[in-house]
N, C-alpha and C. Protein backbone atom coordinates (compact mmCIF):
# COMPACT_ATOMS: atom_id res chain seq x y z
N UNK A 1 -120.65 -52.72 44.44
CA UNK A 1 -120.23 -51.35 44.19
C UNK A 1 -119.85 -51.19 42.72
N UNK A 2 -119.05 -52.04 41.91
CA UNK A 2 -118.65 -52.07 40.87
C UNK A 2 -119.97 -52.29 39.90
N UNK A 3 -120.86 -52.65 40.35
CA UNK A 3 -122.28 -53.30 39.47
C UNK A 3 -122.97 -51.43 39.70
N UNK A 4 -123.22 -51.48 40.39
CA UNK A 4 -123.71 -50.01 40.84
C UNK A 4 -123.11 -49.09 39.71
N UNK A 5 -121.80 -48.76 39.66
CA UNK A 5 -120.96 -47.84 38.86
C UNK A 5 -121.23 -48.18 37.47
N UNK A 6 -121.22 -49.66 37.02
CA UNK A 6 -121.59 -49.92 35.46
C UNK A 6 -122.70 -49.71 35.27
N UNK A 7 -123.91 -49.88 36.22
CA UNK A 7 -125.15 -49.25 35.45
C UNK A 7 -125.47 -47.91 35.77
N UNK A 8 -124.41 -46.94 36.62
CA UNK A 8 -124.80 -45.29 36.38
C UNK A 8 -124.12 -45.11 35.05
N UNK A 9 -122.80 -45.77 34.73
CA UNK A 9 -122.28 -45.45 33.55
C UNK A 9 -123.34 -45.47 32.29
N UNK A 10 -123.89 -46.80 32.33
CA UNK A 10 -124.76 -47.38 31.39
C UNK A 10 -125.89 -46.12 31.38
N UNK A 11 -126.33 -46.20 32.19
CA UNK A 11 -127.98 -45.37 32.07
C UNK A 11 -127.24 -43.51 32.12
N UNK A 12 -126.26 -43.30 31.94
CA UNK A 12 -125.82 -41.81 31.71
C UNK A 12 -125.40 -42.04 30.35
N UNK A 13 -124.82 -42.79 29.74
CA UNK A 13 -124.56 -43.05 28.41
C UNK A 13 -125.80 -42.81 27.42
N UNK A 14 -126.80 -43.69 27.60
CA UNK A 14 -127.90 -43.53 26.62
C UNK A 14 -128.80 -42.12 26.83
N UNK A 15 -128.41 -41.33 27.58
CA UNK A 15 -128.62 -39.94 27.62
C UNK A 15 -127.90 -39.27 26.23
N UNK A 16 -126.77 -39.59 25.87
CA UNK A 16 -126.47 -39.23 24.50
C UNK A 16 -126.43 -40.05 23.37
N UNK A 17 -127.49 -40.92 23.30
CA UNK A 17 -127.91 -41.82 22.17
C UNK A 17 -128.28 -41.27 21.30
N UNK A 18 -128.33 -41.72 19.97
CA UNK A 18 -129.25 -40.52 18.67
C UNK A 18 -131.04 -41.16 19.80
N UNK A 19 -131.96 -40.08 18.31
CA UNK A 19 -133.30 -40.36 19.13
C UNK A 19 -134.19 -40.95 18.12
N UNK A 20 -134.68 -42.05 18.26
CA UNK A 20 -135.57 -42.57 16.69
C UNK A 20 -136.43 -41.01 16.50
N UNK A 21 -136.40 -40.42 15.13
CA UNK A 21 -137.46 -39.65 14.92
C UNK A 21 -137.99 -39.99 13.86
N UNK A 22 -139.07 -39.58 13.90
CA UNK A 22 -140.12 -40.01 12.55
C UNK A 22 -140.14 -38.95 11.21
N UNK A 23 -139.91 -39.20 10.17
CA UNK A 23 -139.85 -38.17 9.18
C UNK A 23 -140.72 -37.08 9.56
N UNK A 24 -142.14 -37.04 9.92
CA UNK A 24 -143.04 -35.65 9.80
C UNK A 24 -142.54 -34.76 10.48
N UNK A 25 -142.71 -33.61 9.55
CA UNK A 25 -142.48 -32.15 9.51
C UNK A 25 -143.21 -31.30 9.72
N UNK A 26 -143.80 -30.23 10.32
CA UNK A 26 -144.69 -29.40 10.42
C UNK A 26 -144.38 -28.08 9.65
N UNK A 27 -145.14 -27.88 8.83
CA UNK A 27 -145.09 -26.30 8.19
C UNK A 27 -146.06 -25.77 8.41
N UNK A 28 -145.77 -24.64 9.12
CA UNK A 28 -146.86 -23.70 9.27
C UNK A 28 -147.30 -22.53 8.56
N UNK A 29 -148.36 -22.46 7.62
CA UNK A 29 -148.13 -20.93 6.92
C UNK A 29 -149.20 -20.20 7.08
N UNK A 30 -149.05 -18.93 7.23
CA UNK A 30 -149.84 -17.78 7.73
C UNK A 30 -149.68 -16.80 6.68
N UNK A 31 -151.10 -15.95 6.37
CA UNK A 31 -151.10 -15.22 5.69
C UNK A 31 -151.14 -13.86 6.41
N UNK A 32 -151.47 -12.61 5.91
CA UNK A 32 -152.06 -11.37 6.39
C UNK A 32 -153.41 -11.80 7.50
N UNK A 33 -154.40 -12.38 6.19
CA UNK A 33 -155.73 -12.35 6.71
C UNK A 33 -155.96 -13.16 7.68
N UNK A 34 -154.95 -14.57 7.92
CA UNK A 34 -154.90 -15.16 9.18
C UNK A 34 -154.73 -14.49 10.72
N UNK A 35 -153.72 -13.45 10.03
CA UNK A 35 -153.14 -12.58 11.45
C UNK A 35 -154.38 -11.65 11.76
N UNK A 36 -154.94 -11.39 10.76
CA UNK A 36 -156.62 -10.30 10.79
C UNK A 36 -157.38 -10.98 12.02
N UNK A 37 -157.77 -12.49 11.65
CA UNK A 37 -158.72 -12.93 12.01
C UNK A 37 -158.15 -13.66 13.37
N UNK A 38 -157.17 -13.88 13.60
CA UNK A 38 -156.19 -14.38 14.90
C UNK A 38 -156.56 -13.31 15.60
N UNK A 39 -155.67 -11.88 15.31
CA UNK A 39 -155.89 -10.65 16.09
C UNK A 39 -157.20 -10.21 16.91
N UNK A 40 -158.24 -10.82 16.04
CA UNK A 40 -159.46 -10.52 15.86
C UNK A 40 -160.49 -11.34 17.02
N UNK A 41 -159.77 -12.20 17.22
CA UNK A 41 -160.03 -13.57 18.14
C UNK A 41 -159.30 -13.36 19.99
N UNK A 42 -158.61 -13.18 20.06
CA UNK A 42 -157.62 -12.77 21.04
C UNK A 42 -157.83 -11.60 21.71
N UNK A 43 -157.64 -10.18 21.07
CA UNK A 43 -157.91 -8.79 21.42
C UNK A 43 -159.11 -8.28 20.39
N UNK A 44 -160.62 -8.33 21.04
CA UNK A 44 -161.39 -8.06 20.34
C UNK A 44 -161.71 -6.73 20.10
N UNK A 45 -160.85 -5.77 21.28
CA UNK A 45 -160.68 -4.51 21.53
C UNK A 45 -160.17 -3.54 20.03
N UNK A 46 -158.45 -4.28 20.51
CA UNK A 46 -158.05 -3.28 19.39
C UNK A 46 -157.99 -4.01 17.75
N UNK A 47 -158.15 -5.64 18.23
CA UNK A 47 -158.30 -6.12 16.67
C UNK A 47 -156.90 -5.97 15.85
N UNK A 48 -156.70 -6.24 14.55
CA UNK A 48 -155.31 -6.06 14.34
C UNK A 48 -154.95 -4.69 13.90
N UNK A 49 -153.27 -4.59 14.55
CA UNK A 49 -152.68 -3.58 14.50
C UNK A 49 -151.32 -3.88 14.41
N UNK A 50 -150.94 -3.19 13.10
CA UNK A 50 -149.63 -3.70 12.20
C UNK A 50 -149.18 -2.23 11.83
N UNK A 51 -148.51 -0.96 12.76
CA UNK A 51 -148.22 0.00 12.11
C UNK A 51 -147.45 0.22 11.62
N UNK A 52 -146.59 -0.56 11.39
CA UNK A 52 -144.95 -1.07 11.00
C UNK A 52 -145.34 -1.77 9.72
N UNK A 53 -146.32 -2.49 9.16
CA UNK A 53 -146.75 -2.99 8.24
C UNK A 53 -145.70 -4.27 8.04
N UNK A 54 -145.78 -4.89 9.06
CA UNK A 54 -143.95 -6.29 9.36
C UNK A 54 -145.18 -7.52 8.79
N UNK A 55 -146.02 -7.38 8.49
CA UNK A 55 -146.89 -8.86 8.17
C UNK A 55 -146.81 -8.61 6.77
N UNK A 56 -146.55 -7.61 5.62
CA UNK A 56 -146.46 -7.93 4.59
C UNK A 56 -144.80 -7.24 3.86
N UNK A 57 -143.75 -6.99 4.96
CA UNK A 57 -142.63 -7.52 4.54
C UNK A 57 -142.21 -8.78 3.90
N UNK A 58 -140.95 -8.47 3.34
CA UNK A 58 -140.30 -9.74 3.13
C UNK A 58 -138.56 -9.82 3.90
N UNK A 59 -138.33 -10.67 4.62
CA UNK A 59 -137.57 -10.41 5.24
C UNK A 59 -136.90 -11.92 4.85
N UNK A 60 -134.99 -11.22 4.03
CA UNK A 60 -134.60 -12.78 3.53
C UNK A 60 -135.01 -13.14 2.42
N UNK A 61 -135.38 -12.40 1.64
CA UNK A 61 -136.17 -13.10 0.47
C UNK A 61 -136.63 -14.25 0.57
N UNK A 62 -137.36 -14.68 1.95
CA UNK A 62 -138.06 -15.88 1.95
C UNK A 62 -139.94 -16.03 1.54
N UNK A 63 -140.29 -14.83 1.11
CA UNK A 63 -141.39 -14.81 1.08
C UNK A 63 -142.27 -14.22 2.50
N UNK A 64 -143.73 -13.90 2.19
CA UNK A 64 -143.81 -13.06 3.09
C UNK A 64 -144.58 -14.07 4.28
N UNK A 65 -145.28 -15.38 3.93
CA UNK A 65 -144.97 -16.35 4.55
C UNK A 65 -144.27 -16.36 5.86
N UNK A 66 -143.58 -17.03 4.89
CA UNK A 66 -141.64 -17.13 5.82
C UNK A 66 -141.52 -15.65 7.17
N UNK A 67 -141.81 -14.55 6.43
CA UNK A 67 -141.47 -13.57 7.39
C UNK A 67 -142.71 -13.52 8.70
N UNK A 68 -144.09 -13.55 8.36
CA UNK A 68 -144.90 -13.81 8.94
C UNK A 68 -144.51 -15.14 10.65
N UNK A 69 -144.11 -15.85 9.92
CA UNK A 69 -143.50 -16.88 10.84
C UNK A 69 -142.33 -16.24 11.70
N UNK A 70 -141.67 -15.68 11.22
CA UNK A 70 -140.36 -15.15 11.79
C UNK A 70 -140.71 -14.09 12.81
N UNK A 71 -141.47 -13.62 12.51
CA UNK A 71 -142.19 -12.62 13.71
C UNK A 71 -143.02 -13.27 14.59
């Protein structure tokens, strides 16, 4: 019983271990004309439609990039 209890302890513990991660990073960047030709791919109907014009904001001064992603 006591052996039982040390290894639920044990194996619930390494549930909050750090996690080896590997440096790589993914950046993703999207332009206007990506979202054109995405749109374009998906809904061949209406194709892209931005009447808000939010794909060439800048939102954050992060670039319009950055905002592209954020949406």
């Amino acid at each position: 019983m006591k052996l039982a209890v040390l290894f639920s302890l044990l194996a619930g513990a390494s549930a909050f271990a750090p996690q080896s991660s590997s440096n790589s990073k993914t950046q993703a960047t999207a332009t206007k004309a990506d979202l054109e030709e995405l749109a374009g791919k998906l809904n061949p109907i209406v194709k892209y439609y931005d009447p808000l014009n939010l794909a060439e904001a800048d939102f954050y001064e992060m670039g319009n990039e950055a905002t592209i992603g954020f949406l």
